[in-house]
Protein backbone atom coordinates (compact mmCIF):
# COMPACT_ATOMS: atom_id res chain seq x y z
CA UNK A 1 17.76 91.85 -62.91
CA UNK A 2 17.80 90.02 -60.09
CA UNK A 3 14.98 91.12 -58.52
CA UNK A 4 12.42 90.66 -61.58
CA UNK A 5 12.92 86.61 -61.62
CA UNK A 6 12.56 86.03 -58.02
CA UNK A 7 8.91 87.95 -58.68
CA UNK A 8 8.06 86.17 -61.19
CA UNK A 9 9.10 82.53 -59.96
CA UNK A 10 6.81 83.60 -57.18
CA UNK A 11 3.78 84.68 -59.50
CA UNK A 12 3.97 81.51 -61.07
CA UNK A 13 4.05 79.49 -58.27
CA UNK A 14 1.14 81.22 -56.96
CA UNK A 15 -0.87 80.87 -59.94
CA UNK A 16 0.28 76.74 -59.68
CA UNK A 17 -1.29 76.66 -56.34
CA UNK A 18 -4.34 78.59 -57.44
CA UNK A 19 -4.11 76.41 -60.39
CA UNK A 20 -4.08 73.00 -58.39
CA UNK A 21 -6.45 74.26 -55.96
CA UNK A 22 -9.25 75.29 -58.18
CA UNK A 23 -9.05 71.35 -59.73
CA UNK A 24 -9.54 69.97 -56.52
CA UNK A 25 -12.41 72.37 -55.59
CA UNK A 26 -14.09 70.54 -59.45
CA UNK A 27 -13.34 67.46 -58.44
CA UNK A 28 -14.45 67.69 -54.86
CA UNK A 29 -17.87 69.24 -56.27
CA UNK A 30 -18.21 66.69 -58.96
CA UNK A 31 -17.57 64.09 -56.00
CA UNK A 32 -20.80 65.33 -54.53
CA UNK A 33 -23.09 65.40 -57.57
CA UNK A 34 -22.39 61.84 -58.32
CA UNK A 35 -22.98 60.37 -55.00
CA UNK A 36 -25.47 62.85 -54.51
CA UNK A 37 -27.31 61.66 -58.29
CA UNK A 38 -26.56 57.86 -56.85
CA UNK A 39 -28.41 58.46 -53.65
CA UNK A 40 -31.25 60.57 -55.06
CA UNK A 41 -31.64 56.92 -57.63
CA UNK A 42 -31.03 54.63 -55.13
CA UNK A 43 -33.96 56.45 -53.08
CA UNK A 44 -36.49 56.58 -56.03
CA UNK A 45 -36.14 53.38 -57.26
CA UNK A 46 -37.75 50.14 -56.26
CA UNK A 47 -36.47 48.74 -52.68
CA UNK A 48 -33.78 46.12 -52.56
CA UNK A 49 -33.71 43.43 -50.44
CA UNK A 50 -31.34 45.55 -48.43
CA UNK A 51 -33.67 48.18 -47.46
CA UNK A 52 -36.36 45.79 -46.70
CA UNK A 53 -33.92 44.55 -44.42
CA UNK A 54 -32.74 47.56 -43.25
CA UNK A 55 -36.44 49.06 -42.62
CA UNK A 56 -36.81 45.29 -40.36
CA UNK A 57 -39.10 43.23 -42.82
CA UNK A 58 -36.51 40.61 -43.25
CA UNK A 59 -37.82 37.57 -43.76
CA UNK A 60 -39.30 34.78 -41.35
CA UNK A 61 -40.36 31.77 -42.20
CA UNK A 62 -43.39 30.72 -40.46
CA UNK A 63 -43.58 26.92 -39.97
CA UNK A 64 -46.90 25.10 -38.66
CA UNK A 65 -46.58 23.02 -35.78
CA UNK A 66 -46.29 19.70 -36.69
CA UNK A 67 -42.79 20.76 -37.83
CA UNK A 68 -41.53 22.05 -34.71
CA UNK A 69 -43.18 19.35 -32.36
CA UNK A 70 -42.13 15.97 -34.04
CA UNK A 71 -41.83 13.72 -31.08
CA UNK A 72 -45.68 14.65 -29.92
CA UNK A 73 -46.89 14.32 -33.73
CA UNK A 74 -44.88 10.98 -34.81
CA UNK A 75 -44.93 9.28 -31.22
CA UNK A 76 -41.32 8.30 -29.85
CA UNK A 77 -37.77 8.59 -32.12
CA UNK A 78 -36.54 5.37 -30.64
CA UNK A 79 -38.89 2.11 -31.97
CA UNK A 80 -40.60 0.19 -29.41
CA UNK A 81 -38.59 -3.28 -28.00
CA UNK A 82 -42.22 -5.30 -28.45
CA UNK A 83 -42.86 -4.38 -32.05
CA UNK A 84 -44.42 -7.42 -33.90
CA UNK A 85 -42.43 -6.77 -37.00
CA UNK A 86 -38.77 -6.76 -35.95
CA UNK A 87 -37.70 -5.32 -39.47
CA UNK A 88 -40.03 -2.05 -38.85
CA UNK A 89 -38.92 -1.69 -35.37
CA UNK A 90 -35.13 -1.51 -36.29
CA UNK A 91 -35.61 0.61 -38.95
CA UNK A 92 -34.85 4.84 -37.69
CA UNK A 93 -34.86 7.57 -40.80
CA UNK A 94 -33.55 11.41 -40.10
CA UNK A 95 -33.44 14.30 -42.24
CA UNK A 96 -29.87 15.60 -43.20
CA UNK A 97 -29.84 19.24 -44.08
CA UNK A 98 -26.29 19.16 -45.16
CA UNK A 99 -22.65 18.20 -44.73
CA UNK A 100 -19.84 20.33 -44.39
CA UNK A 101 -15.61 19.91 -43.81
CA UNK A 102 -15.38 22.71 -40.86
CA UNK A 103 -16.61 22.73 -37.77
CA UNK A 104 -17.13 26.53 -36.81
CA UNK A 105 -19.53 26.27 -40.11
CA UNK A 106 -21.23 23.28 -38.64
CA UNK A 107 -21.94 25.30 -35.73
CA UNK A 108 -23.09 28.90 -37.30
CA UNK A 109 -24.99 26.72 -39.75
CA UNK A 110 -26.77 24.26 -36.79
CA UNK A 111 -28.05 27.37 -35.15
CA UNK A 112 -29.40 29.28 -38.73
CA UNK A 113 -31.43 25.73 -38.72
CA UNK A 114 -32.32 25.24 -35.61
CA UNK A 115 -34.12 28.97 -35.18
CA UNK A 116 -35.83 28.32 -39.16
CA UNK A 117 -37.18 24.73 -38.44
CA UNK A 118 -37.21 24.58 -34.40
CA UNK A 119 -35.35 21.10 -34.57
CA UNK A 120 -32.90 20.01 -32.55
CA UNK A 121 -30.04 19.84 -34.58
CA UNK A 122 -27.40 17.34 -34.48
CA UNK A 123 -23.94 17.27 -35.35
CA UNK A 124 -22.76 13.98 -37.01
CA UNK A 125 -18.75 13.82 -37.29
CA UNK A 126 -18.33 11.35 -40.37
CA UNK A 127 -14.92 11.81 -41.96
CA UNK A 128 -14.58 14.37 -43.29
CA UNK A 129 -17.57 16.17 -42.99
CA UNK A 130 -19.56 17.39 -39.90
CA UNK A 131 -23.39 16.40 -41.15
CA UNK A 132 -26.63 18.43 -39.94
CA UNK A 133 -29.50 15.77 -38.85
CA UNK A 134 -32.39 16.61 -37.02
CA UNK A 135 -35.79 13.96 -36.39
CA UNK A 136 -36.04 10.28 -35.92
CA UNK A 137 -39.08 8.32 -37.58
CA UNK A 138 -39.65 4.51 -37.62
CA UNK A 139 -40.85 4.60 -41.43
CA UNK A 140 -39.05 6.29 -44.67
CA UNK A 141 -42.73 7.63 -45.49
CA UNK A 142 -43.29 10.09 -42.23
CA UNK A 143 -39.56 10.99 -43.19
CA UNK A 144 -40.45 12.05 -46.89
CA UNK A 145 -43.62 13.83 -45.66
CA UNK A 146 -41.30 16.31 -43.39
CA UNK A 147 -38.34 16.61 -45.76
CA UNK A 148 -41.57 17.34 -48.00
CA UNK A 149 -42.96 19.60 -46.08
CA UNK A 150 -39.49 21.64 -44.83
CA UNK A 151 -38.84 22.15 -49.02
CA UNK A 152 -41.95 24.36 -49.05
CA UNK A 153 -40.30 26.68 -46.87
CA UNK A 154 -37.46 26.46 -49.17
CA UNK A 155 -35.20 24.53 -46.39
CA UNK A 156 -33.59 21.69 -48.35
CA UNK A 157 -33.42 17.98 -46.67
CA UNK A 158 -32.84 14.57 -47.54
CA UNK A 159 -34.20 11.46 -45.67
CA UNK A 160 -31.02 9.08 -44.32
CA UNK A 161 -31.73 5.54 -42.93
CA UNK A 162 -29.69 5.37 -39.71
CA UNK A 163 -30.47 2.16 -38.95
């Protein structure tokens, strides 16, 4: 007697393992037909953003010059001293991009607009955000036509008087 349920305690542990093994072999090969499916869909369907990005057509914006060469186009930031109107000679408009509370941001952010628009940006501390300002123009106008300009290459700015 005590040799028969030792052999079967064994059998039907054996037939657990089996048992448990043959559900992970389903599972592991259903695994594999899903991703496999998902792949095979991802592949025929239209291509994300990601894989344009991932085959290198990522997008560039291409700017003309006037936009990267403002000083040359607009004549110098700074007004000149013998201006005959003293109210148009104090008068100095920038384009803010944005404003934003942390600095490491600021930064990452500065050099994402410096490479798109080829200003120089500036970083403005003004409690409590660090503002992104690039240009200089003596009239609002010039200022409008770049901001203008910049939104067509969907790069958002606003004109700021500085002075």
């Amino acid at each position: 007697m005590p040799g028969v349920l030792p052999g079967i305690s064994v059998s039907i542990a054996q037939d657990s393992v089996q048992g448990n093994f043959s559900i992970i072999m389903a599972m592991k090969s259903l695994y594999v037909l899903i991703v496999g499916m998902a792949f095979s869909m991802a592949l025929a369907g239209d291509p994300t953003d990601m894989d344009s990005l991932f085959r290198g057509n990522e997008y560039s914006p291409e700017l003309d010059a006037t936009l990267r060469n403002t000083s040359a186009a607009q004549g110098p930031a700074v007004p000149a001293k013998n201006s005959a109107d003293k109210k148009a000679s104090n008068e100095l408009y920038v384009l803010q991009f944005e404003a934003v509370g942390d600095f490491d941001a600021a930064q990452r952010r500065r050099a994402e607009l410096s490479a798109s628009t080829g200003y120089a940006i500036q970083v403005v501390f003004d409690a409590p955000f660090y503002k992104l300002r690039a240009g200089g123009w003596n009239n609002k106008k010039a200022a409008d036509d770049k901001a203008r300009e910049l939104s067509a290459y969907n790069i958002s700015a606003f004109v700021v008087k500085v002075r």
